[in-house]
C-alpha atoms as a PDB file:
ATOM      1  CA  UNK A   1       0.000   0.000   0.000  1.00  0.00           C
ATOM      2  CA  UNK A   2       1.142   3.833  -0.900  1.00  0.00           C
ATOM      3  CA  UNK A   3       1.632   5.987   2.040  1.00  0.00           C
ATOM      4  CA  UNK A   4      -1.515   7.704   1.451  1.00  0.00           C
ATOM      5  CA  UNK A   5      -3.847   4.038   1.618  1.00  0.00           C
ATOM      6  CA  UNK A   6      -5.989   3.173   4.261  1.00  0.00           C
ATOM      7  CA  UNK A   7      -6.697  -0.406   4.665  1.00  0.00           C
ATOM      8  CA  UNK A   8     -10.781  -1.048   4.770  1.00  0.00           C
ATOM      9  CA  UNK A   9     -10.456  -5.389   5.112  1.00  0.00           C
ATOM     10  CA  UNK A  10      -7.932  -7.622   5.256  1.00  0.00           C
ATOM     11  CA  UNK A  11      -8.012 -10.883   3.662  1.00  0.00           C
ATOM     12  CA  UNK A  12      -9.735 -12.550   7.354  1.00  0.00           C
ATOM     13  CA  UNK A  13     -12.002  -9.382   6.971  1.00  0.00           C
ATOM     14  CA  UNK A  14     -12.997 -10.037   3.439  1.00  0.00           C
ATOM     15  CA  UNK A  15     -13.217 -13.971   3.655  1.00  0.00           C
ATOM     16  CA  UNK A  16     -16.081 -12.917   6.964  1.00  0.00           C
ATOM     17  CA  UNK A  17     -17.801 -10.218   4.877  1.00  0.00           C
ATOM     18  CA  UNK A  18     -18.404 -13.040   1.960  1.00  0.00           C
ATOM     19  CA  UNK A  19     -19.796 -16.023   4.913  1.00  0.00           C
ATOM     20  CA  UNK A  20     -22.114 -12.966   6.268  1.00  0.00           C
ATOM     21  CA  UNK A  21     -23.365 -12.204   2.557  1.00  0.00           C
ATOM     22  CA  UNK A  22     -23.874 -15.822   2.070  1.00  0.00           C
ATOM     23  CA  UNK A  23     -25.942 -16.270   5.009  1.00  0.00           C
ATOM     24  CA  UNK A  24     -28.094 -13.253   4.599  1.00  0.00           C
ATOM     25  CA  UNK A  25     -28.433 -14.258   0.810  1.00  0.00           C
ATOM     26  CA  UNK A  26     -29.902 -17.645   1.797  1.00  0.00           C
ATOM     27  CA  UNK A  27     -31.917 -16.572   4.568  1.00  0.00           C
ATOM     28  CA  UNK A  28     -33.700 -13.695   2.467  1.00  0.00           C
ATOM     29  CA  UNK A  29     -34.345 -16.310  -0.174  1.00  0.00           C
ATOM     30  CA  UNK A  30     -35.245 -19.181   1.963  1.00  0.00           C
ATOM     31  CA  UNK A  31     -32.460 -21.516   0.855  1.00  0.00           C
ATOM     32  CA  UNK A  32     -30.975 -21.605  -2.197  1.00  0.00           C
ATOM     33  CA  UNK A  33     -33.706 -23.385  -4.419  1.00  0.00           C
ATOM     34  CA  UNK A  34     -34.334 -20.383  -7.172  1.00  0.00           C
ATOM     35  CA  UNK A  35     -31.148 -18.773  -6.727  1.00  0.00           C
ATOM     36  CA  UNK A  36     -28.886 -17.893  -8.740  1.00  0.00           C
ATOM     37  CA  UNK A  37     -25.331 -15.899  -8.764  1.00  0.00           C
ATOM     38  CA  UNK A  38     -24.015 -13.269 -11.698  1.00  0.00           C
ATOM     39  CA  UNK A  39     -21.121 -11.575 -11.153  1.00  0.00           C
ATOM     40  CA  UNK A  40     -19.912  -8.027 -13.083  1.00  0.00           C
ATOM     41  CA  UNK A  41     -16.839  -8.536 -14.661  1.00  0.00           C
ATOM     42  CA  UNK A  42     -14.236  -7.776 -13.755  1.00  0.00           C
ATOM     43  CA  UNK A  43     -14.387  -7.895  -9.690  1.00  0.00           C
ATOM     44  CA  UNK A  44     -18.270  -9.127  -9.023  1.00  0.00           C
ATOM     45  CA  UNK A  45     -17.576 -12.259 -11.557  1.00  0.00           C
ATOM     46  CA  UNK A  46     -14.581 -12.843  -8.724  1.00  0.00           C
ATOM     47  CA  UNK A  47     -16.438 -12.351  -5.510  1.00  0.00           C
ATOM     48  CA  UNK A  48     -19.037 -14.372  -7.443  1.00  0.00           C
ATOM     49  CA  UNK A  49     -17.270 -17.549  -7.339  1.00  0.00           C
ATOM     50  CA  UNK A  50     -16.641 -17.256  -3.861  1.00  0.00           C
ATOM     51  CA  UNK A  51     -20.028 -16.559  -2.882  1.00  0.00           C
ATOM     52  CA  UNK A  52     -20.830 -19.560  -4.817  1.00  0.00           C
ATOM     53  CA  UNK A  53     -18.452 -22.025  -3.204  1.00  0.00           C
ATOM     54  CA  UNK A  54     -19.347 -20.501   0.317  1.00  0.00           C
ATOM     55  CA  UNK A  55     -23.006 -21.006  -0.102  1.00  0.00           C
ATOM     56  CA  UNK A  56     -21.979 -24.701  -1.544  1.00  0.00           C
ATOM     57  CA  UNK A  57     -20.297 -25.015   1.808  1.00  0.00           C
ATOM     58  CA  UNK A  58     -23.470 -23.761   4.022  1.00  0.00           C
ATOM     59  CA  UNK A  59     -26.170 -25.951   1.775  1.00  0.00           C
ATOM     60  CA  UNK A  60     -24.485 -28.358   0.041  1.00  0.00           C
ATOM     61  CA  UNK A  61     -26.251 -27.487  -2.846  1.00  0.00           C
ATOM     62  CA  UNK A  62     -24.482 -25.249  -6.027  1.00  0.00           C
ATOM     63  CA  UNK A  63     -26.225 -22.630  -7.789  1.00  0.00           C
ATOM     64  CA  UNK A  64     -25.966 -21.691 -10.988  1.00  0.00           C
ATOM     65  CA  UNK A  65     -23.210 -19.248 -11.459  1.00  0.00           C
ATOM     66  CA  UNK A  66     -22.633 -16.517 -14.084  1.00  0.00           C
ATOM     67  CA  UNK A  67     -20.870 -13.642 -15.239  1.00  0.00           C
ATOM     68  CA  UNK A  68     -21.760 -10.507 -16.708  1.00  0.00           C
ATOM     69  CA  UNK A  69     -19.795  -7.767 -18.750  1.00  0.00           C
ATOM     70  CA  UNK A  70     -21.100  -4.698 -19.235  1.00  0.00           C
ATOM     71  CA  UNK A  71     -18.636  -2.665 -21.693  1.00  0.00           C
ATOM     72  CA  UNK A  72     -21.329  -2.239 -24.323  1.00  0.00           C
ATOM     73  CA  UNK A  73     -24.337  -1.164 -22.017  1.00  0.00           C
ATOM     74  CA  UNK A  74     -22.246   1.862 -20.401  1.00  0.00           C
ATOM     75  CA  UNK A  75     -23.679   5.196 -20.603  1.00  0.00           C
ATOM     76  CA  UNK A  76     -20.535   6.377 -20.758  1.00  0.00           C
ATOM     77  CA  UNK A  77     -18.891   4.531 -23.416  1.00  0.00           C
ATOM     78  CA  UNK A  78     -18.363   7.233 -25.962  1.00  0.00           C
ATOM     79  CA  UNK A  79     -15.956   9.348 -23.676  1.00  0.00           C
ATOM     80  CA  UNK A  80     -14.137   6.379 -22.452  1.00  0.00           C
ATOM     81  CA  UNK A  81     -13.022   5.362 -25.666  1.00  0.00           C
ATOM     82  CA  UNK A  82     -12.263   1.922 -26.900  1.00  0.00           C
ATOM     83  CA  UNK A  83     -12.771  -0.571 -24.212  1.00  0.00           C
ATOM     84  CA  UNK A  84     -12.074  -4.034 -24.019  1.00  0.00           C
ATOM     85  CA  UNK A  85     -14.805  -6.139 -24.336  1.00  0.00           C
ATOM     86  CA  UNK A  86     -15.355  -8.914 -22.050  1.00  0.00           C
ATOM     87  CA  UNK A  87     -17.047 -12.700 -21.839  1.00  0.00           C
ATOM     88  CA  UNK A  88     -20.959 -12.817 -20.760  1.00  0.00           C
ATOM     89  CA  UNK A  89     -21.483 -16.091 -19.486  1.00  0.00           C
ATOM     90  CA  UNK A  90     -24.386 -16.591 -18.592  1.00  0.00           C
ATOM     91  CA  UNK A  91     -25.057 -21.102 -18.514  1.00  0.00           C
ATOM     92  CA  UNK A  92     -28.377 -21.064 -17.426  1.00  0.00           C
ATOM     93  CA  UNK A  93     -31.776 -19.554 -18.069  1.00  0.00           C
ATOM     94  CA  UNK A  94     -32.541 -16.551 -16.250  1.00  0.00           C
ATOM     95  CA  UNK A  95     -36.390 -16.798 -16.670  1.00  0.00           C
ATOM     96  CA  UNK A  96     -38.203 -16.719 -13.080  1.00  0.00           C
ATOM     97  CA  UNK A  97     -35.026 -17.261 -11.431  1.00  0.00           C
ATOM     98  CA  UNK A  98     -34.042 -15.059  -8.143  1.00  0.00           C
ATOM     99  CA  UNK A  99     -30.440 -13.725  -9.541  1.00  0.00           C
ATOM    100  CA  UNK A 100     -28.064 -11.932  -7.100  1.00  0.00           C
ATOM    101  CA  UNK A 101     -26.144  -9.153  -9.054  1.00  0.00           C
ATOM    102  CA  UNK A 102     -22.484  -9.167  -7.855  1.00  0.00           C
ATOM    103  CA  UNK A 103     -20.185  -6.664  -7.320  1.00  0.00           C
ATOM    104  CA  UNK A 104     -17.123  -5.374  -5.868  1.00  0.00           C
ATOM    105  CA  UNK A 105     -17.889  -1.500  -4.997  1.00  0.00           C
ATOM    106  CA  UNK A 106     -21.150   0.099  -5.273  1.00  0.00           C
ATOM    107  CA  UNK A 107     -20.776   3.815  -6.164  1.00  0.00           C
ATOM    108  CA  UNK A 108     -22.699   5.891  -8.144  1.00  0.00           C
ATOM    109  CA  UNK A 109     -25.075   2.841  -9.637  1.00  0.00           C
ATOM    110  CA  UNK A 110     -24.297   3.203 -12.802  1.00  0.00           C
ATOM    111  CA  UNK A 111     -22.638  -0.030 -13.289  1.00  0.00           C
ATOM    112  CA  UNK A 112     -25.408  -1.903 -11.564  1.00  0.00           C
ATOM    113  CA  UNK A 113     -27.916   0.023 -14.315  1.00  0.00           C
ATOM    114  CA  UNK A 114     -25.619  -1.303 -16.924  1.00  0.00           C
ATOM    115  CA  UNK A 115     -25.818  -4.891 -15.419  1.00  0.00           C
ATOM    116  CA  UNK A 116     -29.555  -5.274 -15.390  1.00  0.00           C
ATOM    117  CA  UNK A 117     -30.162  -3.899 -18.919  1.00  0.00           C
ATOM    118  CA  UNK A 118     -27.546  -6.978 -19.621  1.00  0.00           C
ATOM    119  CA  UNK A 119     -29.072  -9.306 -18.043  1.00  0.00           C
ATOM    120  CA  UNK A 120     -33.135  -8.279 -19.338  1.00  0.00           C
ATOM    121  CA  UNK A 121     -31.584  -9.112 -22.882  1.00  0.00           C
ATOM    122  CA  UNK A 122     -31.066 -12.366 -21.540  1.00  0.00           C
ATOM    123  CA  UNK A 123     -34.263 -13.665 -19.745  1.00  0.00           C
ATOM    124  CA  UNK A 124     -36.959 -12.296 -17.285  1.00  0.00           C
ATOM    125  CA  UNK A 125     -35.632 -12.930 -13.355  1.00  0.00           C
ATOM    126  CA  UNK A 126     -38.035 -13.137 -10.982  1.00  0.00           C
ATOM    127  CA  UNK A 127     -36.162 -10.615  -8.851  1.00  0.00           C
ATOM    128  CA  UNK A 128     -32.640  -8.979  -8.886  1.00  0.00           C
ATOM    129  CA  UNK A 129     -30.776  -8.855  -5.612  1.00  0.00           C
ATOM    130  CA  UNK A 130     -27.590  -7.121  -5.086  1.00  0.00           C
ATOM    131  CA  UNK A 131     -24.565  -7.692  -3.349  1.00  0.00           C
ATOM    132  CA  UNK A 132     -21.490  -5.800  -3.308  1.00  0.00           C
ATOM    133  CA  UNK A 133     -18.446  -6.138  -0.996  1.00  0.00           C
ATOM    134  CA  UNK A 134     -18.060  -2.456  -0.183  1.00  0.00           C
ATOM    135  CA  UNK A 135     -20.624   0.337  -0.658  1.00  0.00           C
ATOM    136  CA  UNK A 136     -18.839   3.881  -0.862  1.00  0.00           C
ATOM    137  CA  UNK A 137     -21.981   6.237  -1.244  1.00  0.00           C
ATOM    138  CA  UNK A 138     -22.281   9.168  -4.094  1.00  0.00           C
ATOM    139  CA  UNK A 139     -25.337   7.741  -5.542  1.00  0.00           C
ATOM    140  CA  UNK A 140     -26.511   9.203  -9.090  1.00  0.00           C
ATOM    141  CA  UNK A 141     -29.241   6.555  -9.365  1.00  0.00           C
ATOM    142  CA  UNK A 142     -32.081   5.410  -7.467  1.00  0.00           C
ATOM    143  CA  UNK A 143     -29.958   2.115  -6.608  1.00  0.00           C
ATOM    144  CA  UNK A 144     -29.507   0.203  -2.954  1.00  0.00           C
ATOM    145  CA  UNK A 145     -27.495  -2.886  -2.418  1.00  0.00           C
ATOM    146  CA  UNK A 146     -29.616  -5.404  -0.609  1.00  0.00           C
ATOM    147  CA  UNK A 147     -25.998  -7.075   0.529  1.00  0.00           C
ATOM    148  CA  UNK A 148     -23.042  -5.325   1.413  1.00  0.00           C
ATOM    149  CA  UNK A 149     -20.129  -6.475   2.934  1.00  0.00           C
ATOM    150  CA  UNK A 150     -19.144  -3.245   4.306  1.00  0.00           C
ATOM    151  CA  UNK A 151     -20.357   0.344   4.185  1.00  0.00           C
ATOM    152  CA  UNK A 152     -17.344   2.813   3.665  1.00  0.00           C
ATOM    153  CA  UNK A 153     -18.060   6.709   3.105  1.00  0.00           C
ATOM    154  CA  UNK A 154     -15.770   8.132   0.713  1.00  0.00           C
ATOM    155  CA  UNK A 155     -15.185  12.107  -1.033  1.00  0.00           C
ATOM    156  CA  UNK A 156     -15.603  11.698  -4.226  1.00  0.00           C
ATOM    157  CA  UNK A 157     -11.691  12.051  -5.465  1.00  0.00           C
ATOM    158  CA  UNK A 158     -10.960   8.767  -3.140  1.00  0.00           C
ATOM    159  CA  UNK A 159     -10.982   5.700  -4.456  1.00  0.00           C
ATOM    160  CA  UNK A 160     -11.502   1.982  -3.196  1.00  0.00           C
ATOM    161  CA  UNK A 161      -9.513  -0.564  -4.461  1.00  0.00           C
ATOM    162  CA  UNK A 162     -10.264  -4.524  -4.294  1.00  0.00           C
ATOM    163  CA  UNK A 163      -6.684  -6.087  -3.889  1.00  0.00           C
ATOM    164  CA  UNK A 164      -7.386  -9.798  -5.944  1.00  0.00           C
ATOM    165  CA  UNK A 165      -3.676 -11.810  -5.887  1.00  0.00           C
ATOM    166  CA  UNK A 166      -2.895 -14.404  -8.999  1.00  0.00           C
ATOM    167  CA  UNK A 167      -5.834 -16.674  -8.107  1.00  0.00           C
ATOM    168  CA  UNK A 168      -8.452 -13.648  -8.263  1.00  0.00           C
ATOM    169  CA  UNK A 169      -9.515 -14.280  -5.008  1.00  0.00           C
ATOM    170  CA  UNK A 170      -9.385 -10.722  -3.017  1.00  0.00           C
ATOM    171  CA  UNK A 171      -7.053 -10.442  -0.326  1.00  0.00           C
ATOM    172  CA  UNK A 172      -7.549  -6.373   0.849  1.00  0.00           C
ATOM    173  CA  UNK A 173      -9.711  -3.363   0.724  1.00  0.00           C
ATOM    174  CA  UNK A 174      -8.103   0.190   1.016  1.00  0.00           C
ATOM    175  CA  UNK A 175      -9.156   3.528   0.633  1.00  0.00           C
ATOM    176  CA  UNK A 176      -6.555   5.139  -1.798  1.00  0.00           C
ATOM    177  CA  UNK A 177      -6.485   8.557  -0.793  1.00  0.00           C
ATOM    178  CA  UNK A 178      -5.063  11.723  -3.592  1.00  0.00           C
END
C-alpha cells in the first residue's frame, strides 16, 4: 500500500464479509432453491465464485453461477473510448429465477444500471438482488445494495480498491487517498 492508503479489510475481513453475505443471501431467499449468482466482470464475476463455493459449503447445494460484462451497455462509453470487451457467461436460463447481481464496490449505480439492462436481454428474473463487498456512497441513481459487505463513506476524489492476488480471489480493501 502507498503511504496515502488506508486499509478497509484484510483478507480474514474479506473472507467474513463473503460467509455474512452468504448467510443473509440464503436466509432472504429461503435456501438456495431459485437462486442464482451473476457476477460483473471484472471484480463481481470474482467475488461471485466465492459466494458460490461458500453457499456450496453452508447448503451443500451449487447454484448456478454466471458472469456478466457490461462494456457495451455503459452510458458512458463514448468518452471512455475503446474498451475491451469482455465474456458474458451466462449457462443457465434466467427466466423466473431469483439472480443476485455481484459486485465489488457500489458507487454511483451506474454499473449496476448497466448490469440489469444486460441481463433483461437475456431472460426475465423473478427478482434482482444485489450484493457488493463495499458500498462507498455518491449515488446518481435510485440504486440500494440489498448485501453489502461493508459500508465505507468516501469524497468523491478517493478511491476503493479490491486487492485480488494471482488466483483472483481478493485479499484487501483500502481507501486510496489523492
Amino acid at each position: 500500500m502507498a503511504k496515502a492508503d488506508t486499509a478497509i479489510l484484510d483478507k480474514a475481513g474479506v473472507d467474513r464479509a463473503i460467509t455474512r453475505i452468504a448467510h443473509e443471501i440464503l436466509e432472504h431467499n429461503k435456501g438456495c432453491s431459485n437462486l442464482a449468482l451473476v457476477g460483473i466482470r471484472t471484480g463481481g464475476d470474482h467475488l461471485a465464485r466465492l459466494l458460490h463455493a461458500r453457499i456450496k459449503e453452508i447448503e451443500g447445494v451449487a447454484v448456478p453461477l454466471g458472469a456478466v460484462d457490461i462494456t457495451m451497455y455503459r452510458d458512458d462509453l463514448a468518452a471512455r473510448g475503446n474498451l475491451p470487451i469482455g465474456k458474458t457467461d451466462i449457462p443457465f436460463p434466467l427466466d423466473g429465477k431469483d439472480i443476485v447481481l455481484v459486485d465489488d464496490v457500489l458507487y454511483t449505480g451506474r454499473t449496476i444500471r448497466s448490469a440489469m439492462d444486460a441481463l433483461m436481454d437475456f431472460g426475465r428474473p423473478s427478482t434482482i438482488q444485489l450484493a457488493v463487498l463495499i458500498d462507498r456512497g455518491h449515488r446518481e441513481l435510485p440504486i440500494r445494495a440489498d448485501y453489502v459487505g461493508r459500508n465505507v463513506p468516501t469524497a468523491r476524489e478517493e478511491q476503493i480498491e479490491v486487492v485480488f492476488n494471482q488466483e483472483q480471489s481478493p485479499v484487501a480493501v483500502q481507501l486510496v487517498k489523492p
